[in-house]
N, C-alpha and C. Protein backbone atom coordinates (compact mmCIF):
# COMPACT_ATOMS: atom_id res chain seq x y z
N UNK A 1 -1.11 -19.35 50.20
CA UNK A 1 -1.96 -19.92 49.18
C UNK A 1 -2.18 -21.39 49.49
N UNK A 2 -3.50 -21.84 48.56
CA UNK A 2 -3.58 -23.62 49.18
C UNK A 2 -2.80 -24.31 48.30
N UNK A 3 -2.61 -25.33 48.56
CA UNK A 3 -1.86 -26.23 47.70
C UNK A 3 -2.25 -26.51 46.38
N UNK A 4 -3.45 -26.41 46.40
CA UNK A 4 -4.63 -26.92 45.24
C UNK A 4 -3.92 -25.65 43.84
N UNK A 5 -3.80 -24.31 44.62
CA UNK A 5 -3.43 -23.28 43.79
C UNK A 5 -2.07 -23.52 43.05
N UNK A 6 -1.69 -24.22 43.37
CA UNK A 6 -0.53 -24.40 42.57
C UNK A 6 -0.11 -24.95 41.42
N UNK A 7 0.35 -24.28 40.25
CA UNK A 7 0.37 -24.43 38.68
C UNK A 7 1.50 -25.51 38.49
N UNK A 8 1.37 -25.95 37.58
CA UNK A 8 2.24 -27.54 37.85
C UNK A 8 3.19 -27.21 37.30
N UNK A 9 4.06 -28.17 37.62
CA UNK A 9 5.55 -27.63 37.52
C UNK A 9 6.25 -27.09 38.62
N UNK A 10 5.20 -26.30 39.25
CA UNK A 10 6.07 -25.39 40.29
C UNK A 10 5.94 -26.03 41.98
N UNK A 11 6.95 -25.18 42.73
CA UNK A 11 7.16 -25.95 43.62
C UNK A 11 6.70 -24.46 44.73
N UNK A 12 6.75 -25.08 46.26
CA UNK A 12 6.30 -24.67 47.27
C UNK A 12 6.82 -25.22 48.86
N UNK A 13 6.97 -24.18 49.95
CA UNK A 13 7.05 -24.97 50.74
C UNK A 13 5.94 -24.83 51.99
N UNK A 14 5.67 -26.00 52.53
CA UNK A 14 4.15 -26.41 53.10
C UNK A 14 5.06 -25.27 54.67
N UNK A 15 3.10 -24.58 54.73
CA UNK A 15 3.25 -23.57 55.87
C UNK A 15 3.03 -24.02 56.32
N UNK A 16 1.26 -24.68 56.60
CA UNK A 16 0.88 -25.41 57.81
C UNK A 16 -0.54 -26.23 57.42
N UNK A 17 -0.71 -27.33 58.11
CA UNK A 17 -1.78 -27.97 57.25
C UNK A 17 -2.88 -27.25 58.33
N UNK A 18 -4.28 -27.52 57.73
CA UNK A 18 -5.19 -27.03 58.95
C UNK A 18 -6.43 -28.17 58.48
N UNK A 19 -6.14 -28.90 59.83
CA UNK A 19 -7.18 -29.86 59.45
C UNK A 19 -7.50 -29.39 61.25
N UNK A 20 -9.08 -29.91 62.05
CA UNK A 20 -9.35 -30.04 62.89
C UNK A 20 -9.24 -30.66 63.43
N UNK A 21 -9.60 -31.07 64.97
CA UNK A 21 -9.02 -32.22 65.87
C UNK A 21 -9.55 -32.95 65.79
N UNK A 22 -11.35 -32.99 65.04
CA UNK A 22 -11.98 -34.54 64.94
C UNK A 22 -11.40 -35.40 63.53
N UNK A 23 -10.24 -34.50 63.15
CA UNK A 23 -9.52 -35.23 61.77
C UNK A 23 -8.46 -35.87 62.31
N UNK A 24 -8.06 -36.14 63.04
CA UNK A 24 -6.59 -36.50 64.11
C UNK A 24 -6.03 -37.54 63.38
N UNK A 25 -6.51 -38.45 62.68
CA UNK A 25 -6.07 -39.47 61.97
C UNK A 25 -5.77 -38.67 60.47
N UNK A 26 -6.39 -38.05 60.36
CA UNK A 26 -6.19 -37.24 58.61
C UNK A 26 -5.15 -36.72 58.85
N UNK A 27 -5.00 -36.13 59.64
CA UNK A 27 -3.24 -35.08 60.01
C UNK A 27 -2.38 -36.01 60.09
N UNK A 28 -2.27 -37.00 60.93
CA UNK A 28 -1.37 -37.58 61.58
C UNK A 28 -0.83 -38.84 59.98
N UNK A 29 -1.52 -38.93 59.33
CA UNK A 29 -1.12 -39.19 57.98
C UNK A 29 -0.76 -38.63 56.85
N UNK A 30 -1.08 -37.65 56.97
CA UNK A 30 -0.40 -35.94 55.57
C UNK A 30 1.32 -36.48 56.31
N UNK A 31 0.96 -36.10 57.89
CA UNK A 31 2.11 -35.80 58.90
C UNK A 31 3.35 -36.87 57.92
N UNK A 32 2.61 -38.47 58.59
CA UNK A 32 3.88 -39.57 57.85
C UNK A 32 3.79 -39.42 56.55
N UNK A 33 3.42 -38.58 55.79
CA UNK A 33 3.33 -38.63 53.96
C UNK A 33 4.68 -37.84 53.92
N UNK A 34 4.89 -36.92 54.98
CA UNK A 34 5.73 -35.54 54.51
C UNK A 34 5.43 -33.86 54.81
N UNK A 35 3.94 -34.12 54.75
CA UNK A 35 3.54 -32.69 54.63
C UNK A 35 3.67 -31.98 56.20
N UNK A 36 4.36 -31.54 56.34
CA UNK A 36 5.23 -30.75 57.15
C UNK A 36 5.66 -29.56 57.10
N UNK A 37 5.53 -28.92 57.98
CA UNK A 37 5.60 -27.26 57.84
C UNK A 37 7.28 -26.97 57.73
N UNK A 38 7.70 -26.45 56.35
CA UNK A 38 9.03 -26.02 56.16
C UNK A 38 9.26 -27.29 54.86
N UNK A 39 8.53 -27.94 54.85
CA UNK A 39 8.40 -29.14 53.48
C UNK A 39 8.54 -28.76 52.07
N UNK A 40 9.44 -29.08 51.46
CA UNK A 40 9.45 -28.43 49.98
C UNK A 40 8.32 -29.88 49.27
N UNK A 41 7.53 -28.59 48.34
CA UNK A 41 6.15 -29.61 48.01
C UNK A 41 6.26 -29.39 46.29
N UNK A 42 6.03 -30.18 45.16
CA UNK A 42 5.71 -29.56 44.13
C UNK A 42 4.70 -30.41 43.53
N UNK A 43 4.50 -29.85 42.45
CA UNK A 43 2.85 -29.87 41.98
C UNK A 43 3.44 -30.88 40.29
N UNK A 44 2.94 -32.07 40.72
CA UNK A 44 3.42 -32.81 39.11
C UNK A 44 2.32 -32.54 38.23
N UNK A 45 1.23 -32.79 38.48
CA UNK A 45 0.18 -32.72 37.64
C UNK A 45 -1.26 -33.03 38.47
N UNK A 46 -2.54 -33.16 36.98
CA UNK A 46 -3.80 -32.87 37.78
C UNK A 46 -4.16 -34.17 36.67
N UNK A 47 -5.21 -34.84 37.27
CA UNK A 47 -5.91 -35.47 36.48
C UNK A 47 -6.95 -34.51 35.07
N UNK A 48 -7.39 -34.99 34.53
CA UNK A 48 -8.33 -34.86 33.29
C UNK A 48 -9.24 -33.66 33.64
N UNK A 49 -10.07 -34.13 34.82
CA UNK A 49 -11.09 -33.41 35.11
C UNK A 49 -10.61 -32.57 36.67
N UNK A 50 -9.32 -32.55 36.84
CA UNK A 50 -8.29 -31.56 38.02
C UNK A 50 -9.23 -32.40 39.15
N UNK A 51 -9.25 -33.33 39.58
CA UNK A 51 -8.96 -34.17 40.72
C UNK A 51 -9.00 -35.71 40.73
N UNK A 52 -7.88 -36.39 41.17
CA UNK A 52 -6.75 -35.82 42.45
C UNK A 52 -5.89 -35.20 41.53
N UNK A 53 -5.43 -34.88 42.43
CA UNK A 53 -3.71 -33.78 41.85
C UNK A 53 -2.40 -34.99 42.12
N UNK A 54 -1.58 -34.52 41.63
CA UNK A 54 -0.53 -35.27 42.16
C UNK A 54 0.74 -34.54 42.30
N UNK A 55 1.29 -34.64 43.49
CA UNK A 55 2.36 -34.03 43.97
C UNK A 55 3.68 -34.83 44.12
N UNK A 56 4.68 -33.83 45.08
CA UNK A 56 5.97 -34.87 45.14
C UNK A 56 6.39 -34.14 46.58
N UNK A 57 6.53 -35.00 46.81
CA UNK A 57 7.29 -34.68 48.88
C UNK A 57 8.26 -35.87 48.68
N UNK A 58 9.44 -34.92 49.46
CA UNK A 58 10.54 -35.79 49.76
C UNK A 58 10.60 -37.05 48.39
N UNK A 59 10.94 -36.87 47.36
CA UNK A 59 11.21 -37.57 45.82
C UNK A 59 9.98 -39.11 45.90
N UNK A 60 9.30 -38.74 46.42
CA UNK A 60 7.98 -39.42 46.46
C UNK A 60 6.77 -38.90 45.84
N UNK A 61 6.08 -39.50 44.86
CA UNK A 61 4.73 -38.92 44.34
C UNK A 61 3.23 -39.32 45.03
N UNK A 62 2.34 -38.58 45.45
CA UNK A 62 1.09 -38.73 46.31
C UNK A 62 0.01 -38.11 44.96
N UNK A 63 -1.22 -39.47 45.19
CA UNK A 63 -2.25 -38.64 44.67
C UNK A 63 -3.13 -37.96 45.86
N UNK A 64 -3.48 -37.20 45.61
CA UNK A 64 -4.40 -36.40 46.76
C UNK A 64 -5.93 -35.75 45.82
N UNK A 65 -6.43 -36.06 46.98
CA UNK A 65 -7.81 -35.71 46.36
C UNK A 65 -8.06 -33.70 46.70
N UNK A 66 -8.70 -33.61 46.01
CA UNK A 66 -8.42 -31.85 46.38
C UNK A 66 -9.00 -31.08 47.18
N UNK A 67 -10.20 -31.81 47.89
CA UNK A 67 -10.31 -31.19 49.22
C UNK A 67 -9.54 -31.08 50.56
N UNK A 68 -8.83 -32.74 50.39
CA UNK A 68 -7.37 -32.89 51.04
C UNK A 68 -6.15 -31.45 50.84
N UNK A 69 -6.04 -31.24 49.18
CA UNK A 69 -5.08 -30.34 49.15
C UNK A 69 -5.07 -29.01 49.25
N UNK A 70 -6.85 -28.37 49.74
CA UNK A 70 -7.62 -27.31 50.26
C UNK A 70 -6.68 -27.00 51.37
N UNK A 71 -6.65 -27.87 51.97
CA UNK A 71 -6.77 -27.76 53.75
C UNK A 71 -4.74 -27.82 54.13
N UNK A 72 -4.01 -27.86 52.63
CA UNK A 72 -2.78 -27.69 53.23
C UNK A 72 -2.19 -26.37 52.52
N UNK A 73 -1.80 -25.21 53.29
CA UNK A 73 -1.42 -23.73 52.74
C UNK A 73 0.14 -23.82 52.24
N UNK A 74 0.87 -23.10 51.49
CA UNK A 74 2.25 -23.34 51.14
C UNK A 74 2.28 -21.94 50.89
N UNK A 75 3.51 -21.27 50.79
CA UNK A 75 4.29 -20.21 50.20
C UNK A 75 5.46 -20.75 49.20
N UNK A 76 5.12 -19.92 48.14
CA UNK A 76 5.50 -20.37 46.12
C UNK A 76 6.69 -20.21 46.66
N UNK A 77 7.80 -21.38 45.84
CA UNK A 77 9.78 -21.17 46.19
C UNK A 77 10.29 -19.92 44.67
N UNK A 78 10.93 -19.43 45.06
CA UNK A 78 11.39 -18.40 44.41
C UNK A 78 12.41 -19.27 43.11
């Protein structure tokens, strides 16, 4: 599932981001944010009108805009 899908509160861990190679700078910054494949990710909340979202990697909070959080897939933590 994408990241975007995720109901707040709940948590996830990042499968794999899929950005393309003319994004090399977009990856290589998710990359130093955290978002990392095997990454436990959770979902704090959404703005008003649900974008950006805001998450938590490694006890850090990120706003992300949600086409950003399209493009990163996770599997839900039990």
């Amino acid at each position: 599932m994408k990241l975007t899908e995720l109901c707040k509160g709940k948590a996830a861990v990042v499968d794999r981001v899929s950005i393309q190679a003319e994004h090399a700078v977009l990856a290589r910054r998710l990359f130093l944010m955290g978002f990392r494949p095997g990454t436990r990710v959770e979902m704090i909340g959404r703005a008003p009108l649900g974008d950006p979202l805001v998450v938590r990697v490694n006890n850090q909070g990120f706003g992300l805009r949600k086409e950003l959080t399209e493009l990163i897939e996770v599997s839900p933590c039990e």
